[in-house]
PDB file of N, CA and C in Angstrom:
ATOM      1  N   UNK A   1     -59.848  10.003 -28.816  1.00  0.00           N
ATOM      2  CA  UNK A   1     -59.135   9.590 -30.019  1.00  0.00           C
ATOM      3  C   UNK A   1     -58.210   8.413 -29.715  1.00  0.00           C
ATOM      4  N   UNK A   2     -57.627   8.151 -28.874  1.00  0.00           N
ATOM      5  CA  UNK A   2     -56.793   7.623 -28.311  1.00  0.00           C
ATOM      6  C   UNK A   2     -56.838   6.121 -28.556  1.00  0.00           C
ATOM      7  N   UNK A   3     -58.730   5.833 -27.559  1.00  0.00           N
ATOM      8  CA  UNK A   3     -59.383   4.595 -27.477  1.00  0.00           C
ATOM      9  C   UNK A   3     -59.595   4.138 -29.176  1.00  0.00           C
ATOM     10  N   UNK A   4     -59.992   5.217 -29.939  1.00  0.00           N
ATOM     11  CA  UNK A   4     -60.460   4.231 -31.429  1.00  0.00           C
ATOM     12  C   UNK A   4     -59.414   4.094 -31.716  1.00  0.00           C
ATOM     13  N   UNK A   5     -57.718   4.688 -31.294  1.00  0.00           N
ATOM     14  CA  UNK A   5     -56.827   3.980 -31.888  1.00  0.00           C
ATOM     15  C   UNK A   5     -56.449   2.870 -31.623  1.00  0.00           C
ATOM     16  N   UNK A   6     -56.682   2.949 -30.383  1.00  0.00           N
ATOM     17  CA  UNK A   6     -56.209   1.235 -29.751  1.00  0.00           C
ATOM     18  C   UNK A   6     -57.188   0.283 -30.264  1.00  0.00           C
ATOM     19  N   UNK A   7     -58.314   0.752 -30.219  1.00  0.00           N
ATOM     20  CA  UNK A   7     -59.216  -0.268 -30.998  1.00  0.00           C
ATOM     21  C   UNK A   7     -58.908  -0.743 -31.911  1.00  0.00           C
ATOM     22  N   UNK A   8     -58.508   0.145 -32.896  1.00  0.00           N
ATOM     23  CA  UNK A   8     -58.089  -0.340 -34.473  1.00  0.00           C
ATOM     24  C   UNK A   8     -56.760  -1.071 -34.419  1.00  0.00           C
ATOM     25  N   UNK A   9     -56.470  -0.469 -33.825  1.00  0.00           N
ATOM     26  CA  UNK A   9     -55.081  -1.529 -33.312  1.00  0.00           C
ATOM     27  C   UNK A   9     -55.066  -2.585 -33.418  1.00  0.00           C
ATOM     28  N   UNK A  10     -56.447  -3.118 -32.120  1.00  0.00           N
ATOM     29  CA  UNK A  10     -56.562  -4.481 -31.641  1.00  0.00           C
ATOM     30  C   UNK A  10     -57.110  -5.469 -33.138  1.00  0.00           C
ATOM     31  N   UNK A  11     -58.168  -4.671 -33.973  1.00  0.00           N
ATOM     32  CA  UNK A  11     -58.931  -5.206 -34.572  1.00  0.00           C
ATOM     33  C   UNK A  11     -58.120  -5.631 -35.844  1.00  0.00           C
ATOM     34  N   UNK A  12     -56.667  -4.895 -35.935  1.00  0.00           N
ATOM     35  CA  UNK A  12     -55.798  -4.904 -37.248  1.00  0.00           C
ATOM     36  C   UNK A  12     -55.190  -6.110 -37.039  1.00  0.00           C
ATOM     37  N   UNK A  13     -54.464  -6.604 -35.162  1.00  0.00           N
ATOM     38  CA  UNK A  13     -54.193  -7.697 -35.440  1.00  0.00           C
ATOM     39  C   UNK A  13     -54.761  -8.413 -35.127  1.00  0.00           C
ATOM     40  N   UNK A  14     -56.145  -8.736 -35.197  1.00  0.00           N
ATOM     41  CA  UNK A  14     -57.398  -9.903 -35.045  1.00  0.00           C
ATOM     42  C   UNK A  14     -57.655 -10.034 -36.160  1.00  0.00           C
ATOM     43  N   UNK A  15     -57.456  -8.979 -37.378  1.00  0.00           N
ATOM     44  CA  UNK A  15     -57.821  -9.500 -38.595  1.00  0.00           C
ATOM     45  C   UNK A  15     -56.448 -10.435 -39.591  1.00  0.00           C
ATOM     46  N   UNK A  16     -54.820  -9.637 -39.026  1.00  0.00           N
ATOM     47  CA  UNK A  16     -54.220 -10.325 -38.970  1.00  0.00           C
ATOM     48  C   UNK A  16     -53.781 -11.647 -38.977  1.00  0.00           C
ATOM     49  N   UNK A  17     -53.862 -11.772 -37.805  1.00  0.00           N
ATOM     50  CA  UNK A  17     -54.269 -13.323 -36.722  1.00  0.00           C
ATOM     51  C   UNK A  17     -54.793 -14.709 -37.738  1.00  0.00           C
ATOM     52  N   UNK A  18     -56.254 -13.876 -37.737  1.00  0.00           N
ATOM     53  CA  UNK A  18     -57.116 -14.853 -38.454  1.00  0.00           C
ATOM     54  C   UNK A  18     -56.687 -15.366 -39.978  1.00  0.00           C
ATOM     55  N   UNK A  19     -55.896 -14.094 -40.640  1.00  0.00           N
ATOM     56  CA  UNK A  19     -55.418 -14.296 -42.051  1.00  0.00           C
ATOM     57  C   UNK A  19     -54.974 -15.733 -42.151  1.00  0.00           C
ATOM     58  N   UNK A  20     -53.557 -15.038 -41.167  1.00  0.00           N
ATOM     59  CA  UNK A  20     -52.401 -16.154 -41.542  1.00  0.00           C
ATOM     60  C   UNK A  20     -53.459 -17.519 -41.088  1.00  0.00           C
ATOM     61  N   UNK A  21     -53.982 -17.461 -40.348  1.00  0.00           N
ATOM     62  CA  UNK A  21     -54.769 -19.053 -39.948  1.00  0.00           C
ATOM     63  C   UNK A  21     -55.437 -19.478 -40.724  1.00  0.00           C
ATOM     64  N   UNK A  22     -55.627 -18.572 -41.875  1.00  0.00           N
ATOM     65  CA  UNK A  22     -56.823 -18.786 -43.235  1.00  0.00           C
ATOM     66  C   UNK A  22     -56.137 -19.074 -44.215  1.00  0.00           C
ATOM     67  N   UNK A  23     -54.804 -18.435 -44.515  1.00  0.00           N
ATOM     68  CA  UNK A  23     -54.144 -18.128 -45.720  1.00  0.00           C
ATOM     69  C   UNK A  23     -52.707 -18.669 -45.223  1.00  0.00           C
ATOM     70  N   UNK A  24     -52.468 -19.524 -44.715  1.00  0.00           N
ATOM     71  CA  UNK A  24     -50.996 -20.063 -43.969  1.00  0.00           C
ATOM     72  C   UNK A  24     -49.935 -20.428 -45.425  1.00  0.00           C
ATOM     73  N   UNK A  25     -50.583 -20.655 -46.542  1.00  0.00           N
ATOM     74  CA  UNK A  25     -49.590 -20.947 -47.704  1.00  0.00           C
ATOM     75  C   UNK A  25     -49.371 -19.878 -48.416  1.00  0.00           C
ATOM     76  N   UNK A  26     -50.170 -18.819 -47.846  1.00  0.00           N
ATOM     77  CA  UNK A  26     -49.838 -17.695 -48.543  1.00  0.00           C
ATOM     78  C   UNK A  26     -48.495 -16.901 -48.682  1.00  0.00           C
ATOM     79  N   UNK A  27     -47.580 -16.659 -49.675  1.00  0.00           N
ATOM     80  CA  UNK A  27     -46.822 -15.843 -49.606  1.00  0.00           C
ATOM     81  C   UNK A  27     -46.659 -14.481 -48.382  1.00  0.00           C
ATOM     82  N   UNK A  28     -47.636 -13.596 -49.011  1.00  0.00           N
ATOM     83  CA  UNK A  28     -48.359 -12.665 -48.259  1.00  0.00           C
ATOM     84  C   UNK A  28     -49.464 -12.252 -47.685  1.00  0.00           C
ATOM     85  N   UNK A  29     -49.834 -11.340 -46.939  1.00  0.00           N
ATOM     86  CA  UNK A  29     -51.286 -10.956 -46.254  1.00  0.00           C
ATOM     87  C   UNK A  29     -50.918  -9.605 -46.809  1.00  0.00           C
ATOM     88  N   UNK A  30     -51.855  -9.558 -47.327  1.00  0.00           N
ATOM     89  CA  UNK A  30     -51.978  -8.034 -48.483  1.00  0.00           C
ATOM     90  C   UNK A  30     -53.149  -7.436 -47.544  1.00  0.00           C
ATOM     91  N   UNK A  31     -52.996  -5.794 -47.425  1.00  0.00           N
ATOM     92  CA  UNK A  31     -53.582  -5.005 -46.171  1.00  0.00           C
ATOM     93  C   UNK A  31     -53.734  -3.384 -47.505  1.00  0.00           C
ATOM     94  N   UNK A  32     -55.347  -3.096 -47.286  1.00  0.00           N
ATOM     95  CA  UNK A  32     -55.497  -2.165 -47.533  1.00  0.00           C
ATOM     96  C   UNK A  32     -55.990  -1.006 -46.533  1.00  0.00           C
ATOM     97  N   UNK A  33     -54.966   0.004 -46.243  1.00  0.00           N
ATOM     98  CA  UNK A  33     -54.752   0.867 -45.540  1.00  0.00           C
ATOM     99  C   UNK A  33     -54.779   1.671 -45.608  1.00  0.00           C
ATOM    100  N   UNK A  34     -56.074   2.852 -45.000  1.00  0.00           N
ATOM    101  CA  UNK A  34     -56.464   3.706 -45.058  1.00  0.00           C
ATOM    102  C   UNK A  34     -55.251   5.097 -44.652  1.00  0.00           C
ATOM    103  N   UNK A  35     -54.701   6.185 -45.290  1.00  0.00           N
ATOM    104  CA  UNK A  35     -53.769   6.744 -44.737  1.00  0.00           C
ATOM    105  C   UNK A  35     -53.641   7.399 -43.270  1.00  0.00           C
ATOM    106  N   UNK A  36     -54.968   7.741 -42.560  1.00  0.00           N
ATOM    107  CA  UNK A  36     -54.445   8.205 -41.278  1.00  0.00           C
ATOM    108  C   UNK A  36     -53.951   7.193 -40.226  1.00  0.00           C
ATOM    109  N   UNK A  37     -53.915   5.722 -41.388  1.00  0.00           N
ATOM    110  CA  UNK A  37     -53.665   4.918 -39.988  1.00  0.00           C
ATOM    111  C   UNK A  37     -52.425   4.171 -40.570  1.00  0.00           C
ATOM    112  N   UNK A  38     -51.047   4.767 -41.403  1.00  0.00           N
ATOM    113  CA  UNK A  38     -50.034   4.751 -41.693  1.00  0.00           C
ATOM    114  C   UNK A  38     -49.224   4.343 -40.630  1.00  0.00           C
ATOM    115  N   UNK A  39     -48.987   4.804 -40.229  1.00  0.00           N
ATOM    116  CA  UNK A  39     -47.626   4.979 -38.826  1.00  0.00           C
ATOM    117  C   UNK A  39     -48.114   3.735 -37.966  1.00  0.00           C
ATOM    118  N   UNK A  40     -49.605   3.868 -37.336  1.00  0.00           N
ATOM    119  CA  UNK A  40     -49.643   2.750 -36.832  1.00  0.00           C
ATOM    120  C   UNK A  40     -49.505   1.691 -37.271  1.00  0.00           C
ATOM    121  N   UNK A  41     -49.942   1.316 -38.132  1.00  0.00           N
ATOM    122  CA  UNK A  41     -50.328   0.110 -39.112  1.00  0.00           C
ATOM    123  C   UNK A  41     -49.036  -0.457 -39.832  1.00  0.00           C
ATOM    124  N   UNK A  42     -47.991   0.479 -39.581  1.00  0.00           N
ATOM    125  CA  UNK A  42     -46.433  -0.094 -40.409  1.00  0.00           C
ATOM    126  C   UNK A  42     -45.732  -0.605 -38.713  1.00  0.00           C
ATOM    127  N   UNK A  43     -45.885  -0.083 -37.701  1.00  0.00           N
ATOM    128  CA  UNK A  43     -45.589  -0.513 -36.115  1.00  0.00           C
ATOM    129  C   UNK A  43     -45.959  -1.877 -35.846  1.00  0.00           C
ATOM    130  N   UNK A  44     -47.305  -2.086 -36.365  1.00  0.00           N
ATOM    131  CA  UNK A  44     -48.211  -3.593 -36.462  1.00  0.00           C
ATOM    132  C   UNK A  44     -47.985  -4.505 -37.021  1.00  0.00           C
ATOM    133  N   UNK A  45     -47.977  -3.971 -38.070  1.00  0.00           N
ATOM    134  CA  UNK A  45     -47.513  -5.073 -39.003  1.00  0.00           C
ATOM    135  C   UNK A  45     -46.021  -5.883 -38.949  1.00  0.00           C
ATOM    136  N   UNK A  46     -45.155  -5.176 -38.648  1.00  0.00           N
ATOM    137  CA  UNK A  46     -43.570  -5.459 -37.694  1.00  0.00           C
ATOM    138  C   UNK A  46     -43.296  -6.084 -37.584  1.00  0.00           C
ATOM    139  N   UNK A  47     -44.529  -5.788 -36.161  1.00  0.00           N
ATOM    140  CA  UNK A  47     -44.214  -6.536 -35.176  1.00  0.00           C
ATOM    141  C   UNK A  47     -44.807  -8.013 -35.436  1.00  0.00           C
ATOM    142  N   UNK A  48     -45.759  -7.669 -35.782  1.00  0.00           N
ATOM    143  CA  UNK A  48     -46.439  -9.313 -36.588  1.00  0.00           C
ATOM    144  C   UNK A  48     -45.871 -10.377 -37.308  1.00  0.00           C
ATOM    145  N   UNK A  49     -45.173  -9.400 -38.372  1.00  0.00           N
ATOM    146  CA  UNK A  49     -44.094 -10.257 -39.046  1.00  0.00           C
ATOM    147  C   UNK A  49     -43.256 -10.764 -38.226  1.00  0.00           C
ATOM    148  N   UNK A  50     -42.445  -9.964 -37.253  1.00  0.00           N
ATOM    149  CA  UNK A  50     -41.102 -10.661 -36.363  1.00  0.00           C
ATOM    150  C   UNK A  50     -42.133 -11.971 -35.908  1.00  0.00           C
ATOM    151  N   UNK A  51     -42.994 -11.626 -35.125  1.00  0.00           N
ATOM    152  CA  UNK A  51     -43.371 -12.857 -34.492  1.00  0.00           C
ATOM    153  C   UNK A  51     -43.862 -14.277 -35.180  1.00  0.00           C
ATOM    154  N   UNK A  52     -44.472 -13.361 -36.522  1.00  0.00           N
ATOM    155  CA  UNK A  52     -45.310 -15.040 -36.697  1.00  0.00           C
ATOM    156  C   UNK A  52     -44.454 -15.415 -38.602  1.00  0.00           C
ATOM    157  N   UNK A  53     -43.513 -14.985 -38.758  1.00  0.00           N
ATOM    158  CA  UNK A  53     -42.475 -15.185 -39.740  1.00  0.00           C
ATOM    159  C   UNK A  53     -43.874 -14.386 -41.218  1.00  0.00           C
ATOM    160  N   UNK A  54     -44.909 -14.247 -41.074  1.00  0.00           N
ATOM    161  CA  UNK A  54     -45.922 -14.195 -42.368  1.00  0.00           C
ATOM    162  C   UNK A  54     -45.624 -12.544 -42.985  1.00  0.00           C
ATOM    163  N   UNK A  55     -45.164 -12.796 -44.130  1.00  0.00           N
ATOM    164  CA  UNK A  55     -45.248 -11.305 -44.677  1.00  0.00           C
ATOM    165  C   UNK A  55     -46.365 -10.376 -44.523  1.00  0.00           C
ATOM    166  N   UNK A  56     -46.435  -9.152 -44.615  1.00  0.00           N
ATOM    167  CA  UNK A  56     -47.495  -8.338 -44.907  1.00  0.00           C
ATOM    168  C   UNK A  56     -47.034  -7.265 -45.687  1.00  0.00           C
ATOM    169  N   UNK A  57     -48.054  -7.315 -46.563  1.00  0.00           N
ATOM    170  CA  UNK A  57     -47.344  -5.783 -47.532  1.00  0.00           C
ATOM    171  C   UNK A  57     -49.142  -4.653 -47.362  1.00  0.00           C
ATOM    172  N   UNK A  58     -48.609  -3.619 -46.874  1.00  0.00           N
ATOM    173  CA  UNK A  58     -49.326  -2.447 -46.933  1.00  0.00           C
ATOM    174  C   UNK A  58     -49.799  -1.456 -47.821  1.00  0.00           C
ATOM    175  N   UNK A  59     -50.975  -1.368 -48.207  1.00  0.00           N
ATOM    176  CA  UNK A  59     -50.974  -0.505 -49.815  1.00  0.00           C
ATOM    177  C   UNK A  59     -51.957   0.618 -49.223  1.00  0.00           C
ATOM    178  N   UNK A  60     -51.370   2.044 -48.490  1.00  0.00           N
ATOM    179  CA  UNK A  60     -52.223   3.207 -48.229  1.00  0.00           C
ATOM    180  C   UNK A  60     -52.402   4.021 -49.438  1.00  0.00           C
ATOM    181  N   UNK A  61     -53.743   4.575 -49.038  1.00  0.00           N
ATOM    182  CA  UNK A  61     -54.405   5.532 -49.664  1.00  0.00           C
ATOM    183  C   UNK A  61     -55.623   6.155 -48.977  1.00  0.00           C
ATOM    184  N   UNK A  62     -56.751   6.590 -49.570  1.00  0.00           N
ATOM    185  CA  UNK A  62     -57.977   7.149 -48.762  1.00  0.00           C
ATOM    186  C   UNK A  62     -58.805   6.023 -49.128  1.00  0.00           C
ATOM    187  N   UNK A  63     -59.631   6.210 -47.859  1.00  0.00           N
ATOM    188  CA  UNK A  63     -60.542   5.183 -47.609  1.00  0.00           C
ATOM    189  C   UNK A  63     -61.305   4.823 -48.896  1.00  0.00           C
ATOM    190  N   UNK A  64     -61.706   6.270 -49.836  1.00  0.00           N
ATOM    191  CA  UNK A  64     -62.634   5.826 -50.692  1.00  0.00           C
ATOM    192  C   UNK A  64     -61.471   5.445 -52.293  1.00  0.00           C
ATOM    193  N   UNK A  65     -60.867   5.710 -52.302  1.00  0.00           N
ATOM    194  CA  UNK A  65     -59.648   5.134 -53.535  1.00  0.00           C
ATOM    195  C   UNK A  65     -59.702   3.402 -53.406  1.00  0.00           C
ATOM    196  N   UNK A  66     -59.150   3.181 -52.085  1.00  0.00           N
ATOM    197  CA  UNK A  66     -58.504   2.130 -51.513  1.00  0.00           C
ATOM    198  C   UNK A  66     -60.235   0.646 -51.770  1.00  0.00           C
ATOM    199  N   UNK A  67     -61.200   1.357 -51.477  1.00  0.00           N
ATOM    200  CA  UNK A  67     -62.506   1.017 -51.503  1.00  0.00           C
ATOM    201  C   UNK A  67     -62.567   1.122 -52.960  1.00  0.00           C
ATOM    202  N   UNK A  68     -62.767   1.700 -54.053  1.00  0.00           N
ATOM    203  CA  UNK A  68     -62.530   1.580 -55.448  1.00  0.00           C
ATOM    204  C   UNK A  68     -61.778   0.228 -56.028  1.00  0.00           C
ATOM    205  N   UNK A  69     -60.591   0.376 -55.746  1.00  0.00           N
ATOM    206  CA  UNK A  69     -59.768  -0.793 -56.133  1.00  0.00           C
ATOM    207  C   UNK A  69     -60.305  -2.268 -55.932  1.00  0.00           C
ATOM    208  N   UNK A  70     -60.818  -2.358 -54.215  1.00  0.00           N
ATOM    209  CA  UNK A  70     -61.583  -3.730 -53.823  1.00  0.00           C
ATOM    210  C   UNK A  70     -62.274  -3.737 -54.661  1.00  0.00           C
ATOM    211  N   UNK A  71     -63.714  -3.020 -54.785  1.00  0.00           N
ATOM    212  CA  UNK A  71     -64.707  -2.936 -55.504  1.00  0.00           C
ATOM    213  C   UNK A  71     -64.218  -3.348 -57.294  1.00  0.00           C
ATOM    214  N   UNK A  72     -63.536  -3.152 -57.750  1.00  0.00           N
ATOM    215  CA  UNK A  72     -62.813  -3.765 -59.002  1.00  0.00           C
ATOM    216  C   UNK A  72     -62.270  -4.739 -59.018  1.00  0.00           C
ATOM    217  N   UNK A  73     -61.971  -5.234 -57.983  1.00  0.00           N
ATOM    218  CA  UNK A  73     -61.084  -6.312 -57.818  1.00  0.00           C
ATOM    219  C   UNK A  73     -59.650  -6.220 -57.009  1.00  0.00           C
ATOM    220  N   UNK A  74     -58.643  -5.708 -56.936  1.00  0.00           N
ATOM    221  CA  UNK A  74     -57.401  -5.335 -56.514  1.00  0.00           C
ATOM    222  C   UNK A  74     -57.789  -6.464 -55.135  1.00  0.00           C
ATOM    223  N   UNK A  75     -56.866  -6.959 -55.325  1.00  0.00           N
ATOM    224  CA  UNK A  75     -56.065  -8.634 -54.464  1.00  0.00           C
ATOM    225  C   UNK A  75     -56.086  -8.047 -52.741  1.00  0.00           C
ATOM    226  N   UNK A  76     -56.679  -7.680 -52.018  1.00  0.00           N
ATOM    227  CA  UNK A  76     -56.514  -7.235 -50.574  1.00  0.00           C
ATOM    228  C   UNK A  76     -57.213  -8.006 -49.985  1.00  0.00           C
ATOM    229  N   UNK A  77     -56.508  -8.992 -48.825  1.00  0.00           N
ATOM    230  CA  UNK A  77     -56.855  -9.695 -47.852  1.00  0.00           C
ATOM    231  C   UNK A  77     -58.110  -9.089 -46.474  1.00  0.00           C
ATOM    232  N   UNK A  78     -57.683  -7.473 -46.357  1.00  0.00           N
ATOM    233  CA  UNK A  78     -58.106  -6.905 -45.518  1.00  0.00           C
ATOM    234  C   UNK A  78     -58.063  -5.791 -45.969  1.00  0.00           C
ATOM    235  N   UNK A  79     -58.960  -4.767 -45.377  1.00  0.00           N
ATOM    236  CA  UNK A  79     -58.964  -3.554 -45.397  1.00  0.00           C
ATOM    237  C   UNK A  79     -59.218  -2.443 -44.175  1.00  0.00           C
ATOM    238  N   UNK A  80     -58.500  -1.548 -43.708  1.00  0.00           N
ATOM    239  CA  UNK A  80     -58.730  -0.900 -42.860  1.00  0.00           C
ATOM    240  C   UNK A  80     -59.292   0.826 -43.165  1.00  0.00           C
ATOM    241  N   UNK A  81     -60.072   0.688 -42.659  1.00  0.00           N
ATOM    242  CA  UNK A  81     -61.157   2.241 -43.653  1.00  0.00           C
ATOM    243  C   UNK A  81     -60.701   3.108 -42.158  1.00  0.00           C
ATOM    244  N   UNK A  82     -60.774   4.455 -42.956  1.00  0.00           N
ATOM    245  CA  UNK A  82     -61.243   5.465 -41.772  1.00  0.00           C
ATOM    246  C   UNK A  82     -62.338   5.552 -41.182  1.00  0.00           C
ATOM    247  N   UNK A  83     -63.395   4.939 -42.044  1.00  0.00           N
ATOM    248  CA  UNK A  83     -64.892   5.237 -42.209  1.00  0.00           C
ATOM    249  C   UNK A  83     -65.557   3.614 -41.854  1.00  0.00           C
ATOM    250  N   UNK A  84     -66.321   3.765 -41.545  1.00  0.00           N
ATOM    251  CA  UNK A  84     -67.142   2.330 -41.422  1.00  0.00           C
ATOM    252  C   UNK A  84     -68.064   1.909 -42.491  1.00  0.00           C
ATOM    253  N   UNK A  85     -68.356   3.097 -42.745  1.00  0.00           N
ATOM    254  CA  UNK A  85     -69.379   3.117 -43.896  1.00  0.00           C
ATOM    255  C   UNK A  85     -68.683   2.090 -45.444  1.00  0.00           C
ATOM    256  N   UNK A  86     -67.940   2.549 -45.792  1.00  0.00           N
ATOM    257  CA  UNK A  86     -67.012   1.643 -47.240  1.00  0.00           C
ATOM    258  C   UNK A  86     -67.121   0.437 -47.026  1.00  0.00           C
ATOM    259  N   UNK A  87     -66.292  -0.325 -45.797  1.00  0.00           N
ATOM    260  CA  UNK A  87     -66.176  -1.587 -45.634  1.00  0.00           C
ATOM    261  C   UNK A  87     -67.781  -2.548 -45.764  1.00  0.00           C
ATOM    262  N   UNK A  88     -68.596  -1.570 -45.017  1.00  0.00           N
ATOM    263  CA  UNK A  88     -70.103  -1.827 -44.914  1.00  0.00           C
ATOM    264  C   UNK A  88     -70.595  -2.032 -46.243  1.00  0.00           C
ATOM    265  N   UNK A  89     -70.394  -1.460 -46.789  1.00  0.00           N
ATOM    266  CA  UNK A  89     -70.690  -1.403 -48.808  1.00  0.00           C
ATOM    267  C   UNK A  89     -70.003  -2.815 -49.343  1.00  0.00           C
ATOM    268  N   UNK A  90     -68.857  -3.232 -48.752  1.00  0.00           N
ATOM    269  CA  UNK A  90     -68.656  -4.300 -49.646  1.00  0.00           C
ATOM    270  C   UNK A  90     -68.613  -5.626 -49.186  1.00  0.00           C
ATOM    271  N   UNK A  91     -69.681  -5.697 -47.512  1.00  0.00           N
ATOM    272  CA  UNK A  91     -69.965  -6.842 -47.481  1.00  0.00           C
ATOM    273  C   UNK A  91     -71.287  -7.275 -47.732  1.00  0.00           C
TER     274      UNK A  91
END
């Protein structure tokens, strides 16, 4: 369990990363966040902000809610699923 956390970790701020390098006039980097990955993902984001001045605002829920909203539209830069499967659906 440990390793897929660090993974997701790594991959939250690689998707991060790339935002602000995509979206640099952006106000914010809007993050849809799956709830078991709360705690980490508010640690990340932080720390991201201290370093690279770019807001991030976090909008948790369950993977498949959070996947609803994209799928309608709802404004999220990124999304972090519990599941692989959702994200897979909406590319």
């Amino acid at each position: 369990m440990k390793r897929s956390i660090q993974i997701i970790a790594i991959g939250f701020v690689i998707v991060l990363l790339d935002l602000t390098a995509t979206a640099a006039a952006a106000d914010e980097i809007r993050v849809a966040v799956a709830s078991d990955f709360t705690d980490a993902s508010r640690v990340i984001a932080g720390r991201f902000e201290q370093k690279s001045g770019q807001k991030v605002t976090l909008a948790f829920g369950s993977t498949g809610k959070l996947y609803a909203q994209i799928k309608n539209g709802a404004p999220f830069e990124a999304y972090v699923a519990a599941v692989v499967k959702r994200p897979r659906l909406l590319e």
